[in-house]
C-alpha atoms as a PDB file:
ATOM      1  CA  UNK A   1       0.000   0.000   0.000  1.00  0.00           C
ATOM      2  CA  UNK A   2       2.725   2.385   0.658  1.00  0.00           C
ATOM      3  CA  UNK A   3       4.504   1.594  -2.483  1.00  0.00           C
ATOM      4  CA  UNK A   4       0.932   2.451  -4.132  1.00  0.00           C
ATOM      5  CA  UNK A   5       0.689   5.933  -2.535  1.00  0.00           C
ATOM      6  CA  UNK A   6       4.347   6.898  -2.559  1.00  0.00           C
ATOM      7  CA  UNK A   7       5.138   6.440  -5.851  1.00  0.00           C
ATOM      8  CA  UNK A   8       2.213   4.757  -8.256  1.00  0.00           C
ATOM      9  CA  UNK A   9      -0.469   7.491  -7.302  1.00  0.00           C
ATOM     10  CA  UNK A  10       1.542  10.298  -8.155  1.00  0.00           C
ATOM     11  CA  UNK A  11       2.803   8.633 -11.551  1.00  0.00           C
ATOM     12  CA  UNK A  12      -0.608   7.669 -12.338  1.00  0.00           C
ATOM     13  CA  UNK A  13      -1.608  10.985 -12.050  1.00  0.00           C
ATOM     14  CA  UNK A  14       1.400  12.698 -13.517  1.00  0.00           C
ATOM     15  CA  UNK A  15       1.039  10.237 -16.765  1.00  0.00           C
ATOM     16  CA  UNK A  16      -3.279  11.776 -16.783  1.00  0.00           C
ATOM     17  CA  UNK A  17      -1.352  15.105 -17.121  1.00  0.00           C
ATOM     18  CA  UNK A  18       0.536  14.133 -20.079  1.00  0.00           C
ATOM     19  CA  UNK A  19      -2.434  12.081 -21.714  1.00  0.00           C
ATOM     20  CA  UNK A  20      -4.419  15.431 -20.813  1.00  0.00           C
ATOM     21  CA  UNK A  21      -1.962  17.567 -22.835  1.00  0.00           C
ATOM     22  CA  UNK A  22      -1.739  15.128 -25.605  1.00  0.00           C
ATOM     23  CA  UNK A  23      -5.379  14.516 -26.826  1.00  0.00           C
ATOM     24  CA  UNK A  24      -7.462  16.873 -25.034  1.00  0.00           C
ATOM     25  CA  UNK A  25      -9.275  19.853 -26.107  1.00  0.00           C
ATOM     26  CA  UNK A  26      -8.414  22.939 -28.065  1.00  0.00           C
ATOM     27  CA  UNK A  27      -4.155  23.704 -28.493  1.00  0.00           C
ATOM     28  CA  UNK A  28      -4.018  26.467 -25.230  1.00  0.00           C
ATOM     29  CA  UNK A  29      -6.454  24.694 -22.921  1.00  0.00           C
ATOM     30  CA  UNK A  30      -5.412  21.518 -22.796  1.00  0.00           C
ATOM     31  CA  UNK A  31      -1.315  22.546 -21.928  1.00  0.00           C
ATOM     32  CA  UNK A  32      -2.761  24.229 -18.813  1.00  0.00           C
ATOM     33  CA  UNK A  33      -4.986  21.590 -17.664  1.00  0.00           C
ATOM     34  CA  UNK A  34      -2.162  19.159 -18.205  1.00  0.00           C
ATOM     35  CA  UNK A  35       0.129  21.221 -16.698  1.00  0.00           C
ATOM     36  CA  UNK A  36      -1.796  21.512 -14.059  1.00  0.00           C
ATOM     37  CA  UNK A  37      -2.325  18.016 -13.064  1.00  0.00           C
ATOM     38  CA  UNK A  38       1.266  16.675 -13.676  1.00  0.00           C
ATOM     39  CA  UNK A  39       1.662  19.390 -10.803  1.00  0.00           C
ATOM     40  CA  UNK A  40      -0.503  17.758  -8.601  1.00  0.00           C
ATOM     41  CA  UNK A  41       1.091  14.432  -9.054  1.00  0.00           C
ATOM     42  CA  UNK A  42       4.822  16.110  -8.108  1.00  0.00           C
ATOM     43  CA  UNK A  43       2.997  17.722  -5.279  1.00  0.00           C
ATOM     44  CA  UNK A  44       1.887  14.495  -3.876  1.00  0.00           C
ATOM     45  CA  UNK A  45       5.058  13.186  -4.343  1.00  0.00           C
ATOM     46  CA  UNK A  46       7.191  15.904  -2.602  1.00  0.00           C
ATOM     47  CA  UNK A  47       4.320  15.538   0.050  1.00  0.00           C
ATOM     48  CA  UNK A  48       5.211  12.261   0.712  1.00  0.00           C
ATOM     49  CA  UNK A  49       8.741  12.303   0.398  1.00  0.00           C
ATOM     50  CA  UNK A  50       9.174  15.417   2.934  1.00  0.00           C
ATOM     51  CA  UNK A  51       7.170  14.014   5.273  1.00  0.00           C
ATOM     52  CA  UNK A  52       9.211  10.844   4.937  1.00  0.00           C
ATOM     53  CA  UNK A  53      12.553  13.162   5.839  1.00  0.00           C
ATOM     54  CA  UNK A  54      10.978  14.835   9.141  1.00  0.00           C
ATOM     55  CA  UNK A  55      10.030  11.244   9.879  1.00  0.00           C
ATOM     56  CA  UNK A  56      13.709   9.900   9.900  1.00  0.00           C
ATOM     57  CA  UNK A  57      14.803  13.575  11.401  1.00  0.00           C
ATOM     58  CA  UNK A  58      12.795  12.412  14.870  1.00  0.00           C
ATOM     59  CA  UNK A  59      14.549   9.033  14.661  1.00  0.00           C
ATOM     60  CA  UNK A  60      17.956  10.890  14.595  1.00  0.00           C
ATOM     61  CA  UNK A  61      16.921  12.958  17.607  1.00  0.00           C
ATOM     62  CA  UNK A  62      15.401   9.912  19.737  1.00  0.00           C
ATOM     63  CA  UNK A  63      18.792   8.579  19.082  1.00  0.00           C
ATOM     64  CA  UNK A  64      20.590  11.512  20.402  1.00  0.00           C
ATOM     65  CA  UNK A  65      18.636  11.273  23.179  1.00  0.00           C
ATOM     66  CA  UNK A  66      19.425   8.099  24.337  1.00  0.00           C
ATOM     67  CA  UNK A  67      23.063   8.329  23.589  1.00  0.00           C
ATOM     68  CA  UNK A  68      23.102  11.299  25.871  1.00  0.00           C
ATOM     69  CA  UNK A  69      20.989   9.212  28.911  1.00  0.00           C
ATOM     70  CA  UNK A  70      23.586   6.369  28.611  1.00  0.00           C
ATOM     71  CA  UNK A  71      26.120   9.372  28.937  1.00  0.00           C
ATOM     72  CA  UNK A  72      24.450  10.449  32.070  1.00  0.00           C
ATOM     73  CA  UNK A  73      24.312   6.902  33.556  1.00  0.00           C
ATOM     74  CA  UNK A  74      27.580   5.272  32.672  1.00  0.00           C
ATOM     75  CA  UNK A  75      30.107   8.750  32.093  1.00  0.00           C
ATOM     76  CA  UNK A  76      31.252   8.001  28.114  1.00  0.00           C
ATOM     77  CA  UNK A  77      29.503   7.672  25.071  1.00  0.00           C
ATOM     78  CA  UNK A  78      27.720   4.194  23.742  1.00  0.00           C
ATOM     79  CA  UNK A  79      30.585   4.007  21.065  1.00  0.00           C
ATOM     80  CA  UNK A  80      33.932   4.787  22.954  1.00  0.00           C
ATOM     81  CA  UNK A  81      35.840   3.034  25.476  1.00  0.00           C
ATOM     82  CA  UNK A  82      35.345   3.086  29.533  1.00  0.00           C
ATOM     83  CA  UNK A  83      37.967   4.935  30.878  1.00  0.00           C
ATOM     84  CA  UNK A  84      39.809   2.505  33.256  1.00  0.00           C
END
């Protein structure tokens, strides 16, 4: 499903715009309408992929987060060395 709404959807949609532009209606009309809807198939596709990047952005910051918790508890960082 997720495959379908990432990137099928907004192809689907983006290959209506060209389709629209190709057979459609008189010369002028039918460039803006097609225009138009291959821009709402990038939109839903930059949707989608920006809210994919300030989903892995809160990953990076839970991660931070614990890294700095085991810092409190233990006096070094998860990746380096005890000091002896």
């Amino acid at each position: 499903m997720r495959i379908a709404v990432r990137y099928l959807l907004p192809l689907a949609i983006v290959i209506g715009g060209v389709v629209a532009m190709a057979l459609v209606g008189p010369d002028d009309e039918r460039y803006v309408g097609g225009a138009a809807i291959i821009g709402a198939g990038l939109s839903i596709f930059l949707l989608n992929f920006f809210f994919r990047m300030s989903a892995a952005g809160e990953d990076d910051r839970a991660a931070e987060e614990e890294a700095r918790e085991y810092f409190d508890r233990h006096g070094h960082w998860p990746d380096e060395q005890p000091r002896e």
